[in-house]
Protein backbone atom coordinates (compact mmCIF):
# COMPACT_ATOMS: atom_id res chain seq x y z
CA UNK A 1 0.00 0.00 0.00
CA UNK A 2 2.12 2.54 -0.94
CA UNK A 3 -0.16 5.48 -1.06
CA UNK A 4 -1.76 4.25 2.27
CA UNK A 5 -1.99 6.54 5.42
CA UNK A 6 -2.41 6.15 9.20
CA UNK A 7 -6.63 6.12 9.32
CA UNK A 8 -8.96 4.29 12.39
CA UNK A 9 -10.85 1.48 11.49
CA UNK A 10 -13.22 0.06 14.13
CA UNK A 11 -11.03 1.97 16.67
CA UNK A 12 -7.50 0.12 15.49
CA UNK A 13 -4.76 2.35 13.58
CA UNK A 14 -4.50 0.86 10.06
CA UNK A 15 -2.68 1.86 6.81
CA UNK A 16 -5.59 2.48 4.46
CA UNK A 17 -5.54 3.74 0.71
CA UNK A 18 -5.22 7.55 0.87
CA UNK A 19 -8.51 8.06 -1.72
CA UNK A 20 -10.37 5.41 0.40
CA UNK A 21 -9.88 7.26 3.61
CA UNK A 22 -11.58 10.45 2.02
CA UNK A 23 -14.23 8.34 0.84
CA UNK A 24 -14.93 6.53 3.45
CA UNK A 25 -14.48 9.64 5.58
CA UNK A 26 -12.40 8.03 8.13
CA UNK A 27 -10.52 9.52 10.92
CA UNK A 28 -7.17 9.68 9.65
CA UNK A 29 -3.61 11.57 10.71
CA UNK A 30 -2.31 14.80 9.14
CA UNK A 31 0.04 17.77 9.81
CA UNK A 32 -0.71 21.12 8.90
CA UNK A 33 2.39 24.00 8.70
CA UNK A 34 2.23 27.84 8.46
CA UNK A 35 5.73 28.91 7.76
CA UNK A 36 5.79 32.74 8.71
CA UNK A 37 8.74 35.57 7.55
CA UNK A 38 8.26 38.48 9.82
CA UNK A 39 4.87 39.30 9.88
CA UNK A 40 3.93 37.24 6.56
CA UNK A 41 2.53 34.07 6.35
CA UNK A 42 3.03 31.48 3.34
CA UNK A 43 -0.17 29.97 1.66
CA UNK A 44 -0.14 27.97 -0.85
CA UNK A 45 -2.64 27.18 -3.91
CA UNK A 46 -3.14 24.06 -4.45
CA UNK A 47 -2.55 22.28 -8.20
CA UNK A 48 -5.76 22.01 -10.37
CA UNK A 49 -4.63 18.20 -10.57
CA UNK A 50 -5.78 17.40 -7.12
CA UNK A 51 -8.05 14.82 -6.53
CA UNK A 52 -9.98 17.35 -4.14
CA UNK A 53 -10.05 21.14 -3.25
CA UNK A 54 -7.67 21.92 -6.51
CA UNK A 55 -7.33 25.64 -7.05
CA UNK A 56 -7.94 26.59 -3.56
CA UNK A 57 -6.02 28.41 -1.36
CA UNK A 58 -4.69 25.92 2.07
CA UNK A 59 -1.89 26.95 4.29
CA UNK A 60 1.83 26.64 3.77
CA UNK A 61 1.53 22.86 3.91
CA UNK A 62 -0.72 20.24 4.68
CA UNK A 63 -0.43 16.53 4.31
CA UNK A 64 -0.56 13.09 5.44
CA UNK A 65 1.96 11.21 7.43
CA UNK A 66 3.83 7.76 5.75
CA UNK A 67 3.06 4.78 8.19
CA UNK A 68 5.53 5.00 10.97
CA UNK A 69 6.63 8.52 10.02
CA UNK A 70 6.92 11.11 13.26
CA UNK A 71 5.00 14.34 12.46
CA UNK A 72 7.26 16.60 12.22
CA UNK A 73 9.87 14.82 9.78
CA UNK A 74 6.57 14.43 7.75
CA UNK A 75 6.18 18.47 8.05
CA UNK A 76 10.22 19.13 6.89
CA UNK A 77 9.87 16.08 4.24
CA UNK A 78 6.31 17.61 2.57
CA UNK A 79 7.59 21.84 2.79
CA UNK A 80 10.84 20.05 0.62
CA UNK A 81 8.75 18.07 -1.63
CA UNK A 82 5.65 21.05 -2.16
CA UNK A 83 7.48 23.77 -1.84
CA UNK A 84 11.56 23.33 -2.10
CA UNK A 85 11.99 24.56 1.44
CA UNK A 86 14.41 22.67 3.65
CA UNK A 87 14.01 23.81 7.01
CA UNK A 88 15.57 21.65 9.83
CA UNK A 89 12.89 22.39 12.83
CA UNK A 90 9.35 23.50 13.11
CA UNK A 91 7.90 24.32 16.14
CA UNK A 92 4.79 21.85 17.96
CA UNK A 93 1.43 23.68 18.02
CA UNK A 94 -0.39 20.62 19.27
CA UNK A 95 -3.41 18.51 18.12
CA UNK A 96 -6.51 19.73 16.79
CA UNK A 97 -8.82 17.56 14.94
CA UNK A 98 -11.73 18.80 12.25
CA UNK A 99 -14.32 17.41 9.58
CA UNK A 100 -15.71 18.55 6.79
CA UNK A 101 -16.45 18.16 3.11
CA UNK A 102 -14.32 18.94 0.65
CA UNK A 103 -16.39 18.04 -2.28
CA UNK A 104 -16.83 15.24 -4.90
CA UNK A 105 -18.32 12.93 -1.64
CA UNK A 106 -15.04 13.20 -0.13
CA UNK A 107 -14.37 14.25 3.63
CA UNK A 108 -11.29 15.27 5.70
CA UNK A 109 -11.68 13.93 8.89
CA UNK A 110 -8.12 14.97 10.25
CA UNK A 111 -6.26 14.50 13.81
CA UNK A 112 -3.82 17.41 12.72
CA UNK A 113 -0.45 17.74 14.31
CA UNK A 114 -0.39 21.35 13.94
CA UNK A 115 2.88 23.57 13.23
CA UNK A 116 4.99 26.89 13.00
CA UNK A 117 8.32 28.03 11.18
CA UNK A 118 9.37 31.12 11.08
CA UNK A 119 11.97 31.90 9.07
CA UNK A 120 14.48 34.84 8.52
CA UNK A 121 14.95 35.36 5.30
CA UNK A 122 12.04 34.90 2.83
CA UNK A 123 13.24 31.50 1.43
CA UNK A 124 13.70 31.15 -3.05
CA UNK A 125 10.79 28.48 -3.50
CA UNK A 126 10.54 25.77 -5.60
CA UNK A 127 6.87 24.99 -5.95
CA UNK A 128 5.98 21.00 -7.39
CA UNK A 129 3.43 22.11 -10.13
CA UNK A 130 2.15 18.51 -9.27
CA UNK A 131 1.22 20.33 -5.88
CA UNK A 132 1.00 23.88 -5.68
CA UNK A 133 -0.06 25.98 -8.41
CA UNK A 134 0.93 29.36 -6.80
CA UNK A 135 2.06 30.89 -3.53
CA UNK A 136 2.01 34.19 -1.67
CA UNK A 137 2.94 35.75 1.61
CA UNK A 138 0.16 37.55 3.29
CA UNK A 139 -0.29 38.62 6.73
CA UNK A 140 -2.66 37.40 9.29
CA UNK A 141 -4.99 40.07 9.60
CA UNK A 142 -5.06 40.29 5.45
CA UNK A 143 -5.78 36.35 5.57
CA UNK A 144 -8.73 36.53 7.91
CA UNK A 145 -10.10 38.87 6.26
CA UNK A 146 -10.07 37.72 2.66
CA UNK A 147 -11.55 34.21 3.70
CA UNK A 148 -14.15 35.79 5.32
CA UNK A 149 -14.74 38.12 2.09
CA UNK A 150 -14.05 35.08 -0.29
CA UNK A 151 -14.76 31.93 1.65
CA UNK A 152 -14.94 29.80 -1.97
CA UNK A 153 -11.16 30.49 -2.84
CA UNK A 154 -10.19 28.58 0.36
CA UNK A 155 -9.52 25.36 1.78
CA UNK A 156 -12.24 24.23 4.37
CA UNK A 157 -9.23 23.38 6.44
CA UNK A 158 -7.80 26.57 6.26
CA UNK A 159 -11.20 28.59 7.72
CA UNK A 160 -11.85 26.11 10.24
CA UNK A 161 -7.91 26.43 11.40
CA UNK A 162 -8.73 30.67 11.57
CA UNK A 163 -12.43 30.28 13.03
CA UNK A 164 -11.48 27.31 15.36
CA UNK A 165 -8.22 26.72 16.59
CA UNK A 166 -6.14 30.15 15.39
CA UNK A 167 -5.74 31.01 19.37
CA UNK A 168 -4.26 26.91 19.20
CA UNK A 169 -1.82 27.54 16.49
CA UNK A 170 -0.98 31.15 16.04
CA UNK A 171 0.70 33.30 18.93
CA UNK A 172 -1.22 36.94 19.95
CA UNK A 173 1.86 38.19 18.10
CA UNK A 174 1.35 36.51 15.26
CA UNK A 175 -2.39 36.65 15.20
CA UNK A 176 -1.87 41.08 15.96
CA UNK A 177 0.06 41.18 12.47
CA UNK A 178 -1.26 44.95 11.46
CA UNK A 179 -3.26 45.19 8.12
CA UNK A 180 -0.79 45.77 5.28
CA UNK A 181 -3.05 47.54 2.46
CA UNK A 182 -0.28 46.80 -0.35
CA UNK A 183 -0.93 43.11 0.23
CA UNK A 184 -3.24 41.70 -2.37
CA UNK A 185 -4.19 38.03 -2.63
CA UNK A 186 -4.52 36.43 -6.07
């Protein structure tokens, strides 16, 4: 199985097809990064070749852990692979977990291991087109308010991260990013 993650079946943790997890909408393992310069946040939108959500905007990185994979090498191994970024530590944000529908009868049910980089330099990327289809760095005020304004252009992971668990993930510093008006979001 090897496009199988870590998904619950009748309360045991079993590798199970990634597209048959979404299906079947079971509870499954992910990690979620924002990777932050300064004030800035990375999101990412996602390729048009996705099996779901393609074209929308998510956050820096999102993905599912290999078998036996620790969450946070998953979270350095998927920001190389998405996004050319090889950072050597992210920090923990903890564990959230969420459902919804993403569309096409498929649902994310996710036990998120949720974290932060911040990095000091804004990093060269190197987007997979097989993965992202664009990026941009936009601050957190900026983000909050264009997925409230455009809900449709976004991830359902992404709002229910701001709505639900930004106090969880995000730092009052990091959350009081001021509202940068040259900022535009594609």
């Amino acid at each position: 199985m090897t496009n199988s993650i870590p998904a619950w079946v009748d309360g045991v943790l079993t590798p199970v097809e990634k597209l048959d997890v979404h299906v079947r909408g079971l509870r499954h393992k992910a990690v979620s990064v924002f990777v932050f310069h300064e004030d800035e946040i990375l999101i990412q939108r996602r390729a048009l070749e996705k099996y779901h959500t393609p074209g929308l905007w998510a956050n820096t990185c999102c993905t599912h852990p290999h078998w036996d994979e620790s969450p946070e090498d998953c979270a350095l191994r998927r920001l190389n692979e998405e996004l050319g970024l090889q950072i050597d530590t992210c920090e923990y944000r903890g564990q959230l977990e969420y459902r919804a529908d993403v569309g096409n009868a498929l649902i994310e049910h996710e036990v998120v291991d949720a974290y932060v980089a911040h990095l000091p330099e804004r990093p060269k990327l190197i987007p997979n087109p097989e993965e992202v289809m664009d990026t941009q760095w936009v601050n957190y005020s900026d983000l909050t308010r264009d997925v409230a304004a455009s809900p449709e252009e976004y991830t359902p992971w992404i709002k229910i991260y701001l709505s639900d668990f930004a106090e969880q993930i995000f730092t009052q510093s990091e959350r009081a990013a001021t509202v940068d008006t040259s900022s535009t979001l594609a």
